[in-house]
N, C-alpha and C. Protein backbone atom coordinates (compact mmCIF):
# COMPACT_ATOMS: atom_id res chain seq x y z
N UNK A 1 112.45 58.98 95.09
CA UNK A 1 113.88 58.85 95.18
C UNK A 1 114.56 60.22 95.17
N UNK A 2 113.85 61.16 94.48
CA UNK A 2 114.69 62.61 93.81
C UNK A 2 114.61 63.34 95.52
N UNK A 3 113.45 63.22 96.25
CA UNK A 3 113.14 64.12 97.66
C UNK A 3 114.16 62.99 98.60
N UNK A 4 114.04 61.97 98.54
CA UNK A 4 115.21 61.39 99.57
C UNK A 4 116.53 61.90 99.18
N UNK A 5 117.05 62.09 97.86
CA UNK A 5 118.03 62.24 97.57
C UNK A 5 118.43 63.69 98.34
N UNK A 6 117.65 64.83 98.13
CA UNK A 6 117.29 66.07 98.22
C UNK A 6 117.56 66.20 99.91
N UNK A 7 116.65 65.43 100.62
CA UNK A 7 116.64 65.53 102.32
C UNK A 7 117.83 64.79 102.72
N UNK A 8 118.69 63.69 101.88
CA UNK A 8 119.89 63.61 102.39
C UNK A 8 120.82 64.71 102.15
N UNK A 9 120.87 65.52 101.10
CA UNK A 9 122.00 66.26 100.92
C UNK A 9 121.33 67.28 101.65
N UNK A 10 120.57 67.65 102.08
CA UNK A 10 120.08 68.70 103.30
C UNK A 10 120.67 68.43 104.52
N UNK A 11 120.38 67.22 105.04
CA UNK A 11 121.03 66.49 106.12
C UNK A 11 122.47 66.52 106.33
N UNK A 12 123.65 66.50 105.62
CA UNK A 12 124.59 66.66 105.41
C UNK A 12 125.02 68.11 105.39
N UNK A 13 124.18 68.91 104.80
CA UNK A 13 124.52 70.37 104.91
C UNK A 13 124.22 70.94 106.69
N UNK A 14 123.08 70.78 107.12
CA UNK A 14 122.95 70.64 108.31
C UNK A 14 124.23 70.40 108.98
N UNK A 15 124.18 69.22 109.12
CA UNK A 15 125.88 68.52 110.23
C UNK A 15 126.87 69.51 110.00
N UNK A 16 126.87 70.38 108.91
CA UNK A 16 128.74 70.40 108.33
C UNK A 16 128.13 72.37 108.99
N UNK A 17 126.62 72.81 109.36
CA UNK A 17 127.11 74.21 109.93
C UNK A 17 127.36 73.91 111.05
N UNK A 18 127.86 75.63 111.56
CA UNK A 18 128.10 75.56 112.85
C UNK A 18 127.25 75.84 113.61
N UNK A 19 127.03 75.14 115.44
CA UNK A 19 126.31 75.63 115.92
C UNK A 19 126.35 75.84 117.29
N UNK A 20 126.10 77.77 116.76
CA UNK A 20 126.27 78.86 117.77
C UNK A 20 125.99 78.77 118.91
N UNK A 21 124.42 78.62 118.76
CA UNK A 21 123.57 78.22 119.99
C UNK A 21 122.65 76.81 120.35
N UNK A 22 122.96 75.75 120.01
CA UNK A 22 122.73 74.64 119.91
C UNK A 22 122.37 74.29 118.55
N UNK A 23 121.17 73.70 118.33
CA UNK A 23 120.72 73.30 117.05
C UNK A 23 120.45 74.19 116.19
N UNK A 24 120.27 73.61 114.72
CA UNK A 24 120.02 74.78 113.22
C UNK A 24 118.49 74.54 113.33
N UNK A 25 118.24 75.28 113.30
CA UNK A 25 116.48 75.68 112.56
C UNK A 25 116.49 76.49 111.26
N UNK A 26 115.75 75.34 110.34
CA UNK A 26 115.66 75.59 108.90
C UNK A 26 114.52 76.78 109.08
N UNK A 27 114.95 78.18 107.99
CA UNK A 27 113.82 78.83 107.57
C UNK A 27 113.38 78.29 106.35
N UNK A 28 111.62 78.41 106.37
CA UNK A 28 111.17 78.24 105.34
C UNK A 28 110.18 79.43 104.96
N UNK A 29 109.76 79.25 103.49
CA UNK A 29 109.03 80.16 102.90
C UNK A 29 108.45 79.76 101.96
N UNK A 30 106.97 79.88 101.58
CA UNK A 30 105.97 79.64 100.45
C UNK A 30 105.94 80.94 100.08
N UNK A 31 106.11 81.26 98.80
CA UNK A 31 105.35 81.95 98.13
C UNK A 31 105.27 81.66 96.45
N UNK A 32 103.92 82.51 96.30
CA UNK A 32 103.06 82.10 95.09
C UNK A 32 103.07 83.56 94.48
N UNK A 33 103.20 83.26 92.59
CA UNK A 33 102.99 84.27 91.72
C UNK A 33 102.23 84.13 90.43
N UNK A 34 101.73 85.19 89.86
CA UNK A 34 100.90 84.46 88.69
C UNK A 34 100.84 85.87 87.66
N UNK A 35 100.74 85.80 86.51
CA UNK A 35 100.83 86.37 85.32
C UNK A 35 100.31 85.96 84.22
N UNK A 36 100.26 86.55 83.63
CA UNK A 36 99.40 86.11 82.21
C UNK A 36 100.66 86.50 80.92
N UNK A 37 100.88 85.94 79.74
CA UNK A 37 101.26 86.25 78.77
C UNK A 37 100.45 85.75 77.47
N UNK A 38 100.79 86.50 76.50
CA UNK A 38 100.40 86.36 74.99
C UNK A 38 100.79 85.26 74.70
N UNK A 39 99.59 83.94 74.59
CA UNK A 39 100.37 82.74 73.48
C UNK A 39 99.84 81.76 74.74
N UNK A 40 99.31 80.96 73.62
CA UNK A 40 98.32 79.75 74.59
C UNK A 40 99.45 78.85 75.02
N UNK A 41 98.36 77.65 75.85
CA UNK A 41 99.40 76.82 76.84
C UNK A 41 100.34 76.33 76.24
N UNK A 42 99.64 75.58 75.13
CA UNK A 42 100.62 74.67 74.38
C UNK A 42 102.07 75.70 73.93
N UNK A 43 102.07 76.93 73.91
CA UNK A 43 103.20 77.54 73.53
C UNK A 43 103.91 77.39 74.80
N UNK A 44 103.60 78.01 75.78
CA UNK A 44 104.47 78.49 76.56
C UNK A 44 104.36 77.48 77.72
N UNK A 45 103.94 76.54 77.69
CA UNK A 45 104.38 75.43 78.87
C UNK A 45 105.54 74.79 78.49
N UNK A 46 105.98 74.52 77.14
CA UNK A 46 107.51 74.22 77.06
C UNK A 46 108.77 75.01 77.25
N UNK A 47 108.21 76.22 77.91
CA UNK A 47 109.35 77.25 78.18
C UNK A 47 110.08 77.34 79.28
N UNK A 48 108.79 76.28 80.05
CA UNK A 48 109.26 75.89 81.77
C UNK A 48 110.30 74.38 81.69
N UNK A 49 110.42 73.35 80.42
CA UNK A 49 111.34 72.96 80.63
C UNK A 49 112.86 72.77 81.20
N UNK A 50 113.76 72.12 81.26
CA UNK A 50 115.18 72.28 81.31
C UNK A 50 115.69 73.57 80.42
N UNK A 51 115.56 72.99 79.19
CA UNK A 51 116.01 73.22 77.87
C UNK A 51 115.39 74.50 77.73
N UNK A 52 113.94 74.71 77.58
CA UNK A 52 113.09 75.79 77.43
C UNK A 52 113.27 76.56 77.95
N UNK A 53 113.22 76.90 79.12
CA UNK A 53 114.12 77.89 79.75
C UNK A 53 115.44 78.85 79.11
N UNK A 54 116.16 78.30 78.38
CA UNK A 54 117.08 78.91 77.85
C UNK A 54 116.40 80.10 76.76
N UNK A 55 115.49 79.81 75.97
CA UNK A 55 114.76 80.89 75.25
C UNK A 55 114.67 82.05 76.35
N UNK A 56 114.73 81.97 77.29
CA UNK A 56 113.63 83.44 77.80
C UNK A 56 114.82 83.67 79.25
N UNK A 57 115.44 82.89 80.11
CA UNK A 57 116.13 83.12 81.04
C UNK A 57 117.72 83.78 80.94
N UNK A 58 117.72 84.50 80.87
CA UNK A 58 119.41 85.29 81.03
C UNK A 58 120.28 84.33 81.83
N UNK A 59 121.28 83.73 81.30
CA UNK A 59 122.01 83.01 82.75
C UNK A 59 121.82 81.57 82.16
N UNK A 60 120.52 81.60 81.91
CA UNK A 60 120.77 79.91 82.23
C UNK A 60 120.37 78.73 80.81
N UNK A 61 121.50 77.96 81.34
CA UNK A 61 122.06 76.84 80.55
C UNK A 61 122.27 76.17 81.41
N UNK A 62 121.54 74.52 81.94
CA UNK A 62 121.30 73.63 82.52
C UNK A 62 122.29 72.50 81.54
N UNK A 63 123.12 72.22 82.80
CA UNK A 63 124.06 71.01 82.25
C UNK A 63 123.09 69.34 82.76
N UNK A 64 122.54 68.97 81.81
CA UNK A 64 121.81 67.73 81.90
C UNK A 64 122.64 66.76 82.40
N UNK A 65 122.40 66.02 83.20
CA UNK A 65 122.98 65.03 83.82
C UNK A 65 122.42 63.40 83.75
N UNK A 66 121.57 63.68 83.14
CA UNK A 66 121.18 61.92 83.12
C UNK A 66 120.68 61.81 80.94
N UNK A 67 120.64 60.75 80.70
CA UNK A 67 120.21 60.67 79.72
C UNK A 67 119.05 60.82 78.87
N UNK A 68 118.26 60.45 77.80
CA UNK A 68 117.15 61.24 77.29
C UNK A 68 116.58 62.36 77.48
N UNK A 69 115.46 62.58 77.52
CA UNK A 69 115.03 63.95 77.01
C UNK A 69 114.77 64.84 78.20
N UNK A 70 115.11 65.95 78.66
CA UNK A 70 114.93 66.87 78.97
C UNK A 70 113.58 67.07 80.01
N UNK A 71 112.85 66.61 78.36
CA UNK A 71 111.33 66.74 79.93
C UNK A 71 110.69 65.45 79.88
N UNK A 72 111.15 65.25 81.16
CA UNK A 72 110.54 63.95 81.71
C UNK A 72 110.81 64.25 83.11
N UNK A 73 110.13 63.41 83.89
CA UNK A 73 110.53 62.84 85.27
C UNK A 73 111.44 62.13 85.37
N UNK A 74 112.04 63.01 86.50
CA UNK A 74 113.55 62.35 87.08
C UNK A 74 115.01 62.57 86.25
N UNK A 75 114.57 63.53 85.38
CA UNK A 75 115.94 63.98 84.91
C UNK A 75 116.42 64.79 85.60
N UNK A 76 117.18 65.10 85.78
CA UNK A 76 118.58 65.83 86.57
C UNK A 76 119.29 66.54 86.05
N UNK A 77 119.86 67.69 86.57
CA UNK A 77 120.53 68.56 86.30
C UNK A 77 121.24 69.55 86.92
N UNK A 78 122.08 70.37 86.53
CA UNK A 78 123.16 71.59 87.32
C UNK A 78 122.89 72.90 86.39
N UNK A 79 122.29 73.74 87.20
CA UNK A 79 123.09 74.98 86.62
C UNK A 79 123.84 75.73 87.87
N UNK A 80 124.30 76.94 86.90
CA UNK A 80 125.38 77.77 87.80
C UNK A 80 124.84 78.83 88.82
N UNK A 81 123.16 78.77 88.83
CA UNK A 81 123.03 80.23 89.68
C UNK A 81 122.96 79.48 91.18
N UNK A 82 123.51 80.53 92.21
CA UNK A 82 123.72 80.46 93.96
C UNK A 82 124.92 79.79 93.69
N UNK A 83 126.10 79.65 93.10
CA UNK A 83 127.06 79.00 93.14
C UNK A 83 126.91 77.31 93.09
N UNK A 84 125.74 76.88 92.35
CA UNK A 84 125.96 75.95 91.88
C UNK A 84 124.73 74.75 92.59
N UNK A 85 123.86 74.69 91.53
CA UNK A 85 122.27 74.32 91.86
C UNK A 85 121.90 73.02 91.46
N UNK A 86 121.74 71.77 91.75
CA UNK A 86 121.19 70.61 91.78
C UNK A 86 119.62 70.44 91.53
N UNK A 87 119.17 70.17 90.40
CA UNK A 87 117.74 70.14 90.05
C UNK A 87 117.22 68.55 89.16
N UNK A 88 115.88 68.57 90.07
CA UNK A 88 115.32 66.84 89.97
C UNK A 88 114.15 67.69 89.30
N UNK A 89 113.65 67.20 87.78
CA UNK A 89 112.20 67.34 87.24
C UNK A 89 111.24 66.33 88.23
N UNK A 90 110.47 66.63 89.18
CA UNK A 90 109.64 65.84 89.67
C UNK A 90 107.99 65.51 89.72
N UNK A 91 107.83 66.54 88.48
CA UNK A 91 106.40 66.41 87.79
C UNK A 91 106.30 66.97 86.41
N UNK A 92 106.04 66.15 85.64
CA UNK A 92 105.93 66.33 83.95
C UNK A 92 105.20 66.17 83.54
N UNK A 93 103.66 67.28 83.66
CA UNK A 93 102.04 66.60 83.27
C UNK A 93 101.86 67.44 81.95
N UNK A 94 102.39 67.51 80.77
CA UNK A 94 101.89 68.47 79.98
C UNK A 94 100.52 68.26 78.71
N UNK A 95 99.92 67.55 79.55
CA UNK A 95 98.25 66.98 79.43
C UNK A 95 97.79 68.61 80.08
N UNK A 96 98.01 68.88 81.45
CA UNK A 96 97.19 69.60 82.25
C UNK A 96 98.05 70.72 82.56
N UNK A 97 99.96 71.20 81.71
CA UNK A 97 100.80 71.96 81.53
C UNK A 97 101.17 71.89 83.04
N UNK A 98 101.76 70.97 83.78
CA UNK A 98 102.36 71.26 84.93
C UNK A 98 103.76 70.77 85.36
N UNK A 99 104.56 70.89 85.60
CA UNK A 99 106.06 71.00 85.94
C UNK A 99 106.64 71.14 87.04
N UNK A 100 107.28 70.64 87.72
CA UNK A 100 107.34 70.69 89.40
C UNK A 100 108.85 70.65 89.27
N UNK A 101 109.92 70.93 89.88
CA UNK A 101 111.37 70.51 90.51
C UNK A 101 111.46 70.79 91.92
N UNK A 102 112.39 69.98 92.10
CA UNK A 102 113.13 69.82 93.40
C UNK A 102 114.79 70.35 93.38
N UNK A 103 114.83 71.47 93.96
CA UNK A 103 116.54 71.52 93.63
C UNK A 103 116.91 71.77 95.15
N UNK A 104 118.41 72.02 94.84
CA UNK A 104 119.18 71.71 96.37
C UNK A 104 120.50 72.48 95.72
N UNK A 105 121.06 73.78 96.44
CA UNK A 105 122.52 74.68 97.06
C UNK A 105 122.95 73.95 97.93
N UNK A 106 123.77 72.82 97.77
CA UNK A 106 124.68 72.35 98.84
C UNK A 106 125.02 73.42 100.03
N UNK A 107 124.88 73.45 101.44
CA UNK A 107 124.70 74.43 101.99
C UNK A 107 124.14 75.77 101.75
N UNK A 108 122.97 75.69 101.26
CA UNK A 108 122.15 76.79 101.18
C UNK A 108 120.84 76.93 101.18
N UNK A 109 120.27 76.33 100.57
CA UNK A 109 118.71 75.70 100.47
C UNK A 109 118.11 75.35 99.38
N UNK A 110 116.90 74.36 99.81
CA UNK A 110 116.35 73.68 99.32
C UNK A 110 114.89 74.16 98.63
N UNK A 111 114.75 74.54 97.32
CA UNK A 111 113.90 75.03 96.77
C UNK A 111 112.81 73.81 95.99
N UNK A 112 111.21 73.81 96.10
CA UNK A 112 110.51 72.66 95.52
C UNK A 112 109.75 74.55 94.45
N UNK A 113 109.46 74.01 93.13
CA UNK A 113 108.55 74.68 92.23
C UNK A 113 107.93 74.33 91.55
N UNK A 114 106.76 74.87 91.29
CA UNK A 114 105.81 74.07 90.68
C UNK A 114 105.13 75.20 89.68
N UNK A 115 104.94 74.78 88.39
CA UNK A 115 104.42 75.90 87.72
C UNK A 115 103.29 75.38 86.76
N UNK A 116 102.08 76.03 86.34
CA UNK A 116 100.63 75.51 86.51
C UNK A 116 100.44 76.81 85.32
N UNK A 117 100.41 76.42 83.89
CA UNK A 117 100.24 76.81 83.03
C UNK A 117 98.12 76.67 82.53
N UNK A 118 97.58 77.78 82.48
CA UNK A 118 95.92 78.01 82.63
C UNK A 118 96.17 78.73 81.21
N UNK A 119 94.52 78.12 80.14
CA UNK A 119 94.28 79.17 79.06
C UNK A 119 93.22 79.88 79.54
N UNK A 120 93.68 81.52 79.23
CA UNK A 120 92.38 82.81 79.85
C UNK A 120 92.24 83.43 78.67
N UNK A 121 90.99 83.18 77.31
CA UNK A 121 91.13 84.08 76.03
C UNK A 121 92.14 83.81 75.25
N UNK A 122 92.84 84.44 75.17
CA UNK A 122 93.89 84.25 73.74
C UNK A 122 95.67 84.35 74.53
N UNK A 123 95.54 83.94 75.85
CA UNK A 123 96.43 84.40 77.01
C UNK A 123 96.79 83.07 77.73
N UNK A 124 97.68 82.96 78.28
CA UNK A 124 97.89 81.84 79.42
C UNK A 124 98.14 82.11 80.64
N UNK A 125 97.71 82.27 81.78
CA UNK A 125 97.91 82.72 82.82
C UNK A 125 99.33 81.33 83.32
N UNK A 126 100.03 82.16 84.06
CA UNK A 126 101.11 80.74 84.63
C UNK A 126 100.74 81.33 86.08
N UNK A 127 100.52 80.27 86.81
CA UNK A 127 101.06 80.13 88.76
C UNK A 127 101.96 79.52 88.59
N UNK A 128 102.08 80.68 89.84
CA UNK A 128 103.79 79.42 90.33
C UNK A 128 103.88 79.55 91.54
N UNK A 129 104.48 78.60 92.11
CA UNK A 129 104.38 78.00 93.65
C UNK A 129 106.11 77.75 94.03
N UNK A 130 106.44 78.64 94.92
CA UNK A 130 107.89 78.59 95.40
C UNK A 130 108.17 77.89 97.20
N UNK A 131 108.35 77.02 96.80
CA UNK A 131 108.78 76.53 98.60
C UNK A 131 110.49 76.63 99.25
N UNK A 132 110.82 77.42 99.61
CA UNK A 132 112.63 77.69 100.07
C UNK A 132 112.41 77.13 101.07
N UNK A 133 113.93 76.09 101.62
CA UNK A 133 113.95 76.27 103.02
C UNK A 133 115.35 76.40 103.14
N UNK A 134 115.90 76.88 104.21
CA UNK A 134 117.61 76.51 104.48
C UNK A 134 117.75 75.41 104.84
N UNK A 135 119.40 75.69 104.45
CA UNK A 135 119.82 74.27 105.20
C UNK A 135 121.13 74.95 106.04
N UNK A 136 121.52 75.81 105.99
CA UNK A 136 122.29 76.56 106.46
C UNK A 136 121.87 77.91 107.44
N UNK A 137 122.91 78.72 108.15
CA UNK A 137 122.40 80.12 108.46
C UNK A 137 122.29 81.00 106.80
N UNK A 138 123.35 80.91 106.60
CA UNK A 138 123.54 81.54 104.87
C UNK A 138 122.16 81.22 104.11
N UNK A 139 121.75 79.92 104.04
CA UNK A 139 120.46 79.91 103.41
C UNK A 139 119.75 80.24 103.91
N UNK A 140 119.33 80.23 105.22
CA UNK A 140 118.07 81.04 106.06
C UNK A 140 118.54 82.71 105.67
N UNK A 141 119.34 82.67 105.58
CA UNK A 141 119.27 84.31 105.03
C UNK A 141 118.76 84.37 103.75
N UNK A 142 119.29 83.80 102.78
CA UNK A 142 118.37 83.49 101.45
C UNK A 142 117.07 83.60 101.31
N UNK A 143 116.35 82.81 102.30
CA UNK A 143 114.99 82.25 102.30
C UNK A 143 114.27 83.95 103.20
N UNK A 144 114.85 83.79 104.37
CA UNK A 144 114.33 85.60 104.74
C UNK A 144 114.33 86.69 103.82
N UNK A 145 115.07 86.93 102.77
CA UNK A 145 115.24 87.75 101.91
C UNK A 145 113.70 87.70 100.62
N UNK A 146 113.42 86.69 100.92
CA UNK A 146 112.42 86.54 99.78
C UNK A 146 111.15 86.91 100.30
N UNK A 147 110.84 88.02 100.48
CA UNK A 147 109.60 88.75 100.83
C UNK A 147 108.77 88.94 99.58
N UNK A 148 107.60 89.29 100.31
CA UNK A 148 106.55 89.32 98.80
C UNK A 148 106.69 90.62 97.59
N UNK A 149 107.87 91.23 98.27
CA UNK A 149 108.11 92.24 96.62
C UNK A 149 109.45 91.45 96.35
N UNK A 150 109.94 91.04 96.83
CA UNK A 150 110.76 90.50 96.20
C UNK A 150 110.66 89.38 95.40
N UNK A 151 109.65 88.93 95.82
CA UNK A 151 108.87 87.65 94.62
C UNK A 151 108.04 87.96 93.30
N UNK A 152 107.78 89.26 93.79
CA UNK A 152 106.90 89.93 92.78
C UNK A 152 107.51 90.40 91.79
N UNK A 153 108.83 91.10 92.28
CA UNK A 153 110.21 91.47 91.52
C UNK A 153 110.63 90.32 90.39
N UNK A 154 110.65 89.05 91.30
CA UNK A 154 111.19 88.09 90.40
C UNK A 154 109.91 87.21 89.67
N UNK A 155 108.71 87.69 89.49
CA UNK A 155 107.76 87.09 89.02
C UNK A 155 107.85 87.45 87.61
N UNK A 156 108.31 89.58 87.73
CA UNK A 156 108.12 90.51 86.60
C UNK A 156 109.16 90.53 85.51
N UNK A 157 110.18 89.67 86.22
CA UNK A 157 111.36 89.03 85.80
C UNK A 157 111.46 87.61 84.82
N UNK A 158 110.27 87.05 85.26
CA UNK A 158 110.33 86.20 84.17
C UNK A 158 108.88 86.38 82.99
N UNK A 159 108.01 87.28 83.97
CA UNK A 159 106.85 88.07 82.49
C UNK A 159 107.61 88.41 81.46
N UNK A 160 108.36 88.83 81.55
CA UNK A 160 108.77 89.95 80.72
C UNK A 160 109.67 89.23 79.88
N UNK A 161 110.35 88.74 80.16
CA UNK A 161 111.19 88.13 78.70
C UNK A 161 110.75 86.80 77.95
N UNK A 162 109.59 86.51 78.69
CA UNK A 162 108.86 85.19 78.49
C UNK A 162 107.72 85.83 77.47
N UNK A 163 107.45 87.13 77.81
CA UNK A 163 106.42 87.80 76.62
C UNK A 163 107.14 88.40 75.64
N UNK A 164 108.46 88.54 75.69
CA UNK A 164 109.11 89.04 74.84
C UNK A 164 109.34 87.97 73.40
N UNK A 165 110.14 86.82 74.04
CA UNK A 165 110.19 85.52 73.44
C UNK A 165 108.89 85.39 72.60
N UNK A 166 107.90 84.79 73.49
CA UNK A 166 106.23 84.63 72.39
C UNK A 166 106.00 85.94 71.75
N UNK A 167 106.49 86.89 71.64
CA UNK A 167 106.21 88.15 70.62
C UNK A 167 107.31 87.95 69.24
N UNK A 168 108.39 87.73 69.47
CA UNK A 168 109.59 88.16 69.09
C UNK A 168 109.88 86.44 68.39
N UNK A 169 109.95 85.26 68.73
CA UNK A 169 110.57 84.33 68.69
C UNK A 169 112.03 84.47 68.79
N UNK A 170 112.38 85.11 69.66
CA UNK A 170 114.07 85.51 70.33
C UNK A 170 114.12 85.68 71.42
N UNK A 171 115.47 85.38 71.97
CA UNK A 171 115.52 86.10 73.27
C UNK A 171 115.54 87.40 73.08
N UNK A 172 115.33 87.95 74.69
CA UNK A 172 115.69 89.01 75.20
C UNK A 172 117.23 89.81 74.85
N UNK A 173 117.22 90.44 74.55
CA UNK A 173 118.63 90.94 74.24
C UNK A 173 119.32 91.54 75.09
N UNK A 174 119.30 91.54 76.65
CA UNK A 174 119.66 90.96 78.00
C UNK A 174 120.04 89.65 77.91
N UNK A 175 119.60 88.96 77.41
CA UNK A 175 119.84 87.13 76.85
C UNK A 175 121.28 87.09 76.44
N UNK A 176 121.59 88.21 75.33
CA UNK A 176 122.60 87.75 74.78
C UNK A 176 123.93 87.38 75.26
């Protein structure tokens, strides 16, 4: 239901650009990152929550939109980054630490993530799996922009205050 929901409001963003030279062609982009931090799965796979997230992310505070808890499938939510972001939890395995969303930039694009929490020693390695596509020219610019240092940029971006957090039990003081 959360990806129909997702490919209709894509669909709609579609219709409402303009077009220059006939039809929109969505850009898309995969890319994948991976890191290791201090502090086994069970620590830091709840950091990829809604909620969890707020420990370690600058910015963000997810306005919950549906009822009960946070992490489950099919909860819903808004935060404020790209001017205003639509996010479906669409995998909640924390048996095997895995976490998936579906979000959607009303005219901008459509991001799926998936993050895959591994114990290595006394360490947790996280993958993460980024799928962009536009739905717009504006979002195809988005989605072009995300080259592999620029993913790498934003990989080192969330090492780092995510190892800070499991060191510290605080945020980042960038956080504040």
């Amino acid at each position: 239901m959360a990806v129909l929901a997702l490919a209709l409001v894509g669909q709609m963003a579609a219709q409402h650009e303009p077009k220059s030279s006939g039809v929109f062609r969505a850009e898309s982009v995969t890319r994948t990152g991976r890191f290791t931090v201090n502090g086994q799965p069970y620590r830091v796979f709840p950091l990829f929550t809604p909620l969890g997230e707020k420990h370690w992310a600058a910015g963000w505070n997810p306005q919950i939109l549906t009822e009960g808890s946070d992490a489950r499938e099919g909860v819903v939510f808004r935060t404020a980054d790209h001017g205003g972001m639509v996010w479906v939890l669409t995998k909640y395995d924390p048996a095997n630490f895995t976490i998936a969303y579906d979000a959607v930039v009303p005219e901008g694009f459509v991001r799926r993530i998936e993050v895959r929490c591994r114990a290595t020693g006394n360490g947790t390695e996280v993958n993460v799996t980024d799928i962009y596509t536009g739905l717009s020219e504006h979002g195809n610019g988005f989605v072009k922009s995300l080259d592999e240092t620029a993913y790498k940029k934003k990989m080192a971006g969330w090492e780092q205050p995510i190892e800070h957090y499991l060191k510290t039990g605080e945020a980042p003081a960038s956080h504040h």
